[in-house]
Protein backbone atom coordinates (compact mmCIF):
# COMPACT_ATOMS: atom_id res chain seq x y z
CA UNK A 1 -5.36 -33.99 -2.83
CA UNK A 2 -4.83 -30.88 -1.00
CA UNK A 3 -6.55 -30.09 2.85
CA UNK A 4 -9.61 -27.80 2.53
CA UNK A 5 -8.53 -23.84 1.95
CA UNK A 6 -4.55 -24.87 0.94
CA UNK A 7 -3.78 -24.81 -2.77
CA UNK A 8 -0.99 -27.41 -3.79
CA UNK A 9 2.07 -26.56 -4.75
CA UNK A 10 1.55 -28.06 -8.14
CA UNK A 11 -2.03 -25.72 -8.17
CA UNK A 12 -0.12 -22.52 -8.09
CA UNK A 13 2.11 -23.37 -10.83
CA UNK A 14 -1.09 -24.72 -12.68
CA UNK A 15 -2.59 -21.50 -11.95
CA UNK A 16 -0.25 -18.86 -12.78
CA UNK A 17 0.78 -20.42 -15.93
CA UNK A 18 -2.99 -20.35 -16.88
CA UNK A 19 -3.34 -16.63 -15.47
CA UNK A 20 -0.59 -15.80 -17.80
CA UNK A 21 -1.74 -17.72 -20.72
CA UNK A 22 -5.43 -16.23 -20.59
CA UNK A 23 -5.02 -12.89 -19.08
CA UNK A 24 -1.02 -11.89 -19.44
CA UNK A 25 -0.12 -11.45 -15.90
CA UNK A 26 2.39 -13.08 -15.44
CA UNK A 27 3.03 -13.90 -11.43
CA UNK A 28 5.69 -16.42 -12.12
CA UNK A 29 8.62 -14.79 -10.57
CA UNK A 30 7.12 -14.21 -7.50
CA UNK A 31 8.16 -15.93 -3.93
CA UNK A 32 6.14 -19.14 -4.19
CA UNK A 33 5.85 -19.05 -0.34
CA UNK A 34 4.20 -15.76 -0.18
CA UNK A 35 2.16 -16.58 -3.22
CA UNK A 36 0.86 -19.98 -1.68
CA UNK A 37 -0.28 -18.16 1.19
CA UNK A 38 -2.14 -15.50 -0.70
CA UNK A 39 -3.88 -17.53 -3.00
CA UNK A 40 -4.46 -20.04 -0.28
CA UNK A 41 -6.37 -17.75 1.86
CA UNK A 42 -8.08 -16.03 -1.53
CA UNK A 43 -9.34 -19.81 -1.86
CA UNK A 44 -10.85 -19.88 1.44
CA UNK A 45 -12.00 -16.58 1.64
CA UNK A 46 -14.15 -16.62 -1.40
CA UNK A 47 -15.75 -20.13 -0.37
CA UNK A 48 -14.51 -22.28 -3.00
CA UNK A 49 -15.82 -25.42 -3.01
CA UNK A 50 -12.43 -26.97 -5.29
CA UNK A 51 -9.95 -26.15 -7.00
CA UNK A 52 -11.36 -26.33 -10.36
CA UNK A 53 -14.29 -23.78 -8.85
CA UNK A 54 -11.41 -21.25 -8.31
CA UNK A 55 -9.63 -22.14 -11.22
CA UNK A 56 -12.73 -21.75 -13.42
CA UNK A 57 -13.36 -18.46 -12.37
CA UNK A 58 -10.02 -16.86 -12.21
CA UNK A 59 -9.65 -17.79 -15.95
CA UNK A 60 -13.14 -16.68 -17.04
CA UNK A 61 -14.83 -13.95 -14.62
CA UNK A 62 -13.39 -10.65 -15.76
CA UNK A 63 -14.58 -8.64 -12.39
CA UNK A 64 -13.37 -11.95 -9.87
CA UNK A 65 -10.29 -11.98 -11.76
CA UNK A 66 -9.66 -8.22 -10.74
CA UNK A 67 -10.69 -9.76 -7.34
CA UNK A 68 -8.26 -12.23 -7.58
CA UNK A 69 -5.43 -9.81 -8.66
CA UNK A 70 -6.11 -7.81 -5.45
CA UNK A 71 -5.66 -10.80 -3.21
CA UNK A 72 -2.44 -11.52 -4.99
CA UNK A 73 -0.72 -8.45 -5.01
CA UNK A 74 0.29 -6.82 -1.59
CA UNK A 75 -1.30 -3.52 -1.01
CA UNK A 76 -0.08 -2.28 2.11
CA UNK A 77 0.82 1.00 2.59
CA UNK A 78 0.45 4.25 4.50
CA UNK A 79 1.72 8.28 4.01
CA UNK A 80 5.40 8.93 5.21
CA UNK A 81 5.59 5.02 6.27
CA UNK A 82 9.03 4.98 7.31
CA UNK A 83 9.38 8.33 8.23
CA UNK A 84 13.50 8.46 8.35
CA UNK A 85 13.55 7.93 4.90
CA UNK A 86 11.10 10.97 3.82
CA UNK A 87 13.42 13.20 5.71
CA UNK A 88 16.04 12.14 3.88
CA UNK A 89 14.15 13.01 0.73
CA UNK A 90 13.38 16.18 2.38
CA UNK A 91 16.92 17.15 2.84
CA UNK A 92 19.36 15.38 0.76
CA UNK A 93 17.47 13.67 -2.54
CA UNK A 94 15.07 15.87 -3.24
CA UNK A 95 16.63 19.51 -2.99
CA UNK A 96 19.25 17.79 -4.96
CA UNK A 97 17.34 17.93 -8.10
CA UNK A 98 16.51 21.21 -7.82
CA UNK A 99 18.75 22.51 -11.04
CA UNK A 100 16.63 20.25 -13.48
CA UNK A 101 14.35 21.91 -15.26
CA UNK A 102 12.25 19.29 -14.85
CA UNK A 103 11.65 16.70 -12.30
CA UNK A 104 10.28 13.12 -13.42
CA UNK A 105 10.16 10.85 -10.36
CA UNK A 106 8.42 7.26 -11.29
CA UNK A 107 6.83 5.18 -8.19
CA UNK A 108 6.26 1.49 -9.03
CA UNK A 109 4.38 -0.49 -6.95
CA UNK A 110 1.65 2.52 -5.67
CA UNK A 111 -1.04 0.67 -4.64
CA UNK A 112 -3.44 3.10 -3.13
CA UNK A 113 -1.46 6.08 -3.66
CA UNK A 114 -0.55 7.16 0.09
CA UNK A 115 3.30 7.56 -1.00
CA UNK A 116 2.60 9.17 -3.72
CA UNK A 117 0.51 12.10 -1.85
CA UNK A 118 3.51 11.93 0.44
CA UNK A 119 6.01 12.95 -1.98
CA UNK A 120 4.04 15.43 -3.96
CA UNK A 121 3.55 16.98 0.10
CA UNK A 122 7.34 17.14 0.62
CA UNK A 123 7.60 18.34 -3.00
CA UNK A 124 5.22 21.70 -2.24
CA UNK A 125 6.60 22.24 0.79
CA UNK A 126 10.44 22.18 -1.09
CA UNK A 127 8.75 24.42 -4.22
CA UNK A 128 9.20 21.98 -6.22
CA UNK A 129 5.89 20.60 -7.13
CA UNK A 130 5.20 23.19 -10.42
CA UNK A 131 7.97 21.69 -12.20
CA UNK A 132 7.67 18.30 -11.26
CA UNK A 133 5.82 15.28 -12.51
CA UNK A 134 4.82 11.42 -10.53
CA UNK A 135 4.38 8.43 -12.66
CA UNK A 136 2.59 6.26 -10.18
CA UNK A 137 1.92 2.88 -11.28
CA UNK A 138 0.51 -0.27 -10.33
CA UNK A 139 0.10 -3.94 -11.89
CA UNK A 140 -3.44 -3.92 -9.87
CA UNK A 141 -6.30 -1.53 -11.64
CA UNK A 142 -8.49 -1.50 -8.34
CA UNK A 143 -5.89 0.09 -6.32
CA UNK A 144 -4.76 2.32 -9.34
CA UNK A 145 -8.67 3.66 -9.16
CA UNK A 146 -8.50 4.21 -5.61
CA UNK A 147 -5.51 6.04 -5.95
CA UNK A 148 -6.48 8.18 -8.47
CA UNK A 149 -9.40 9.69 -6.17
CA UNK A 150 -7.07 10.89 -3.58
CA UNK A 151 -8.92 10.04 -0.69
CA UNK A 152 -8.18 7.96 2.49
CA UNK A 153 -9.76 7.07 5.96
CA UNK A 154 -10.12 10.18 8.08
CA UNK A 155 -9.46 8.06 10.79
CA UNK A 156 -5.87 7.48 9.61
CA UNK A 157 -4.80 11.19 9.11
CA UNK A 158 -3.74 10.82 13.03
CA UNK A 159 -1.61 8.42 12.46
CA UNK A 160 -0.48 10.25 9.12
CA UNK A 161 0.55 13.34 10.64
CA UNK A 162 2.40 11.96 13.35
CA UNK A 163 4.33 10.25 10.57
CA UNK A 164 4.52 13.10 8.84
CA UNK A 165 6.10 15.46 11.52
CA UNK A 166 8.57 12.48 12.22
CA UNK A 167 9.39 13.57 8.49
CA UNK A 168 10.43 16.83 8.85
CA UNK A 169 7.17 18.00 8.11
CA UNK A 170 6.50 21.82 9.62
CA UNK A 171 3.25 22.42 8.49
CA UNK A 172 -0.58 21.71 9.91
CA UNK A 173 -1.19 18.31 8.33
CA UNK A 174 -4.85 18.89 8.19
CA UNK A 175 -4.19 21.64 5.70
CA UNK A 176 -3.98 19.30 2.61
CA UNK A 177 -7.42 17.74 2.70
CA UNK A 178 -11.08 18.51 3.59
CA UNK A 179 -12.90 16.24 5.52
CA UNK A 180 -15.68 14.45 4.06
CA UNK A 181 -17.77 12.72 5.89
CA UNK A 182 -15.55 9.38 7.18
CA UNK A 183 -12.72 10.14 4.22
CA UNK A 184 -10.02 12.90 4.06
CA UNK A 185 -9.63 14.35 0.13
CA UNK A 186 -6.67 15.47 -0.70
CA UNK A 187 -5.82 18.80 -2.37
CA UNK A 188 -6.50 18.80 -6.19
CA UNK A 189 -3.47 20.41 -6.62
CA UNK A 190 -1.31 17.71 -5.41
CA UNK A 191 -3.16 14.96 -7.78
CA UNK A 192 -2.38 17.42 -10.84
CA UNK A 193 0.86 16.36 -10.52
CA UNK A 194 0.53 12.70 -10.64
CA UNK A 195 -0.35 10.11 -13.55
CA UNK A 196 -1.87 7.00 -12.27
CA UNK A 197 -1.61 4.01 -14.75
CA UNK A 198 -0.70 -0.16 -14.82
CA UNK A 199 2.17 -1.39 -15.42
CA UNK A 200 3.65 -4.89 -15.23
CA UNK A 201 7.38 -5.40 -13.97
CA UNK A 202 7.40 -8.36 -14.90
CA UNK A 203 6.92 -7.99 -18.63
CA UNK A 204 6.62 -4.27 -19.24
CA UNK A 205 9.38 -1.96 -20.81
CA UNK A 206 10.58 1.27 -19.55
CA UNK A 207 8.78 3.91 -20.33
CA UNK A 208 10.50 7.15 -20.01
CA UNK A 209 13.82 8.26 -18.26
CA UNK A 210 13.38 9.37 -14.53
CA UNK A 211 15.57 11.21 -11.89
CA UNK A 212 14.10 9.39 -8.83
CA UNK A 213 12.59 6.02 -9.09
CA UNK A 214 10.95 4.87 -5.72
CA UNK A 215 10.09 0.85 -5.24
CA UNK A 216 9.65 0.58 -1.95
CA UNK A 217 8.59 -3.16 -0.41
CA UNK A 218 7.56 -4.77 -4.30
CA UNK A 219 11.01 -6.61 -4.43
CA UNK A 220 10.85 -8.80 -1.17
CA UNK A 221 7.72 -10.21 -3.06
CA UNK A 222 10.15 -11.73 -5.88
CA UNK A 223 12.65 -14.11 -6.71
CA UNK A 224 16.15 -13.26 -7.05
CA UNK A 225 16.24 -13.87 -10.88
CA UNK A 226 13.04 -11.93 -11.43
CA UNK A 227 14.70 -9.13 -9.25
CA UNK A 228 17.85 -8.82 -11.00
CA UNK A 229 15.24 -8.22 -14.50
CA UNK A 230 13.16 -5.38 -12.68
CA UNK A 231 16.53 -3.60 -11.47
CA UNK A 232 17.70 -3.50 -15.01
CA UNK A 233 14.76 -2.44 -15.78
CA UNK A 234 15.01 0.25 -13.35
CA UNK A 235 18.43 1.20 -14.29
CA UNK A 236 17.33 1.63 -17.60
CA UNK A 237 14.83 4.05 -17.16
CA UNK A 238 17.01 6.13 -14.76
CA UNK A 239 19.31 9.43 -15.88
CA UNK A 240 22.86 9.21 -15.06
CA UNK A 241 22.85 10.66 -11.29
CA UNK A 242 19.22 9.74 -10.76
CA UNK A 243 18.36 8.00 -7.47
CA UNK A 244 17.11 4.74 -6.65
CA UNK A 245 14.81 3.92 -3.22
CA UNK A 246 14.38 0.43 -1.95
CA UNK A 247 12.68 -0.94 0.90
CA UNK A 248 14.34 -1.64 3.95
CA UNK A 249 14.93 -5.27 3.64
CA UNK A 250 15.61 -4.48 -0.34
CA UNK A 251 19.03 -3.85 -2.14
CA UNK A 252 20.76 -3.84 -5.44
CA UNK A 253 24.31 -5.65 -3.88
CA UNK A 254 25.27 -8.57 -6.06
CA UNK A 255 23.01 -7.35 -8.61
CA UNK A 256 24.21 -6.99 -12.30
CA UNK A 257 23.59 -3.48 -11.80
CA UNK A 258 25.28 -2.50 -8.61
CA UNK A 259 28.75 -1.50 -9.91
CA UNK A 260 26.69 1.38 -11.32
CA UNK A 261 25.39 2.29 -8.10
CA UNK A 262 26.64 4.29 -5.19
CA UNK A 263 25.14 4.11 -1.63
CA UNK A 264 23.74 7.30 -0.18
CA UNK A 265 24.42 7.10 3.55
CA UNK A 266 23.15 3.85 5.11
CA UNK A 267 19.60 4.29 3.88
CA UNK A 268 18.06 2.14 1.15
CA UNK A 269 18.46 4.72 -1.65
CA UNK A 270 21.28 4.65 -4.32
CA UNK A 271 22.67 6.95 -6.78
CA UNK A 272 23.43 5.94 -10.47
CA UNK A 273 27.30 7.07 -11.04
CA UNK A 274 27.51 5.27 -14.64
């Protein structure tokens, strides 16, 4: 019997296998510390008053279970988080792709969206955004949504440009949205360039070849086994030469894929040599 508001070890497995069974999410390869925690404080959160409550209703309430994917997913994120790294793709990645015809970058893992209006920013600013093209995608549909609207707390965009000049950003921040009320929207223009849709690491395919791939803080969140799949996964849907981001506590070393793979400087971001 577990304490009140802590799910058993033996719960989560019961859970996710059910969760994959039912819906086809499949959270199985994720840390089971990280995902004890989240669906332990989901549990106590919501109010349950047993297991079988929250188990019940994860399996057969279609808008908790989008609740419950929320809680189980990790959706933090701001723009130009990390700003060392967006001035590398200011200066070094991005420019570097300037002689395709065509740029196809895919971010996995967008939650909200904020790094994806960061990189279609740095894009414009490099004159590269009319022949270029995000794939921003997400395993949650809420986020995806929120995303999609392209607007964020005005009282961020203070803490957003700040990041943003740490960047190498030149411009007035303020420039790319309009104020609205308490939310900032950001230019139309930048969201033409995007396409917001789900997709599963897990268990999805690749889904089109890429010259930048971005996954910045999803890994940490999985296994080693179930890291080593998305990777391949990732290598698979990147062009010979393409780059590959990572998070700062991420990496593709001992990886099946990392003899393909050749540092760029010391920052998390690798280039596919073949």
């Amino acid at each position: 019997m577990s304490s009140p508001g802590v799910i058993s070890d033996e719960q989560v497995e019961i859970l996710i296998n059910d969760v994959l069974e039912q819906h086809g999410y499949d959270f199985t390869g994720y840390s089971r510390a990280s995902l004890k925690r989240r669906l332990s404080r989901l549990y106590s959160l919501d109010k349950h008053v047993s297991f079988a409550e929250f188990r019940y209703r994860t399996l057969n309430d279609e808008v908790y279970f989008k609740h419950f994917v929320e809680g189980v997913t990790v959706n933090v994120t701001e723009m130009f988080r990390d700003p060392s790294f967006y001035r590398l793709l200011r200066e070094k990645i991005l420019p570097s792709l300037n002689t395709y015809p065509f740029i196809r970058i895919w971010l996995a893992g967008c939650s909200t969206g904020e790094e994806a209006y960061s990189v279609a920013i740095i894009l414009k600013e490099l004159n590269l955004l009319h022949k270029s093209l995000i794939y921003a995608t997400d395993i949650n549909p809420t986020v995806l949504e929120k995303a999609g609207n392209g607007m964020f707390p005005l009282s961020q965009m203070k803490n957003y440009s700040e990041n943003y000049i740490a960047s190498g950003g030149t411009k007035d921040f303020s420039s790319y949205y309009a104020a609205s009320y308490s939310l900032a929207k950001f230019d139309t223009e930048l969201k033409a360039k995007m396409i917001f849709s789900t997709h599963n690491l897990v268990s999805d395919r690749s889904f089109n070849e890429f010259q930048l791939i971005l996954c910045r803080n999803v890994l940490i969140y999985f296994d080693r086994p179930l890291q080593f799949r998305v990777l391949q996964l990732f290598d698979q849907s990147l062009e010979n030469l393409g780059y590959l981001a990572l998070g700062t506590k991420e990496t593709i070393d001992f990886s099946p894929v990392s003899k393909s793979y050749k540092r760029v400087e010391t920052d998390k971001v690798w280039r596919k040599i073949g």
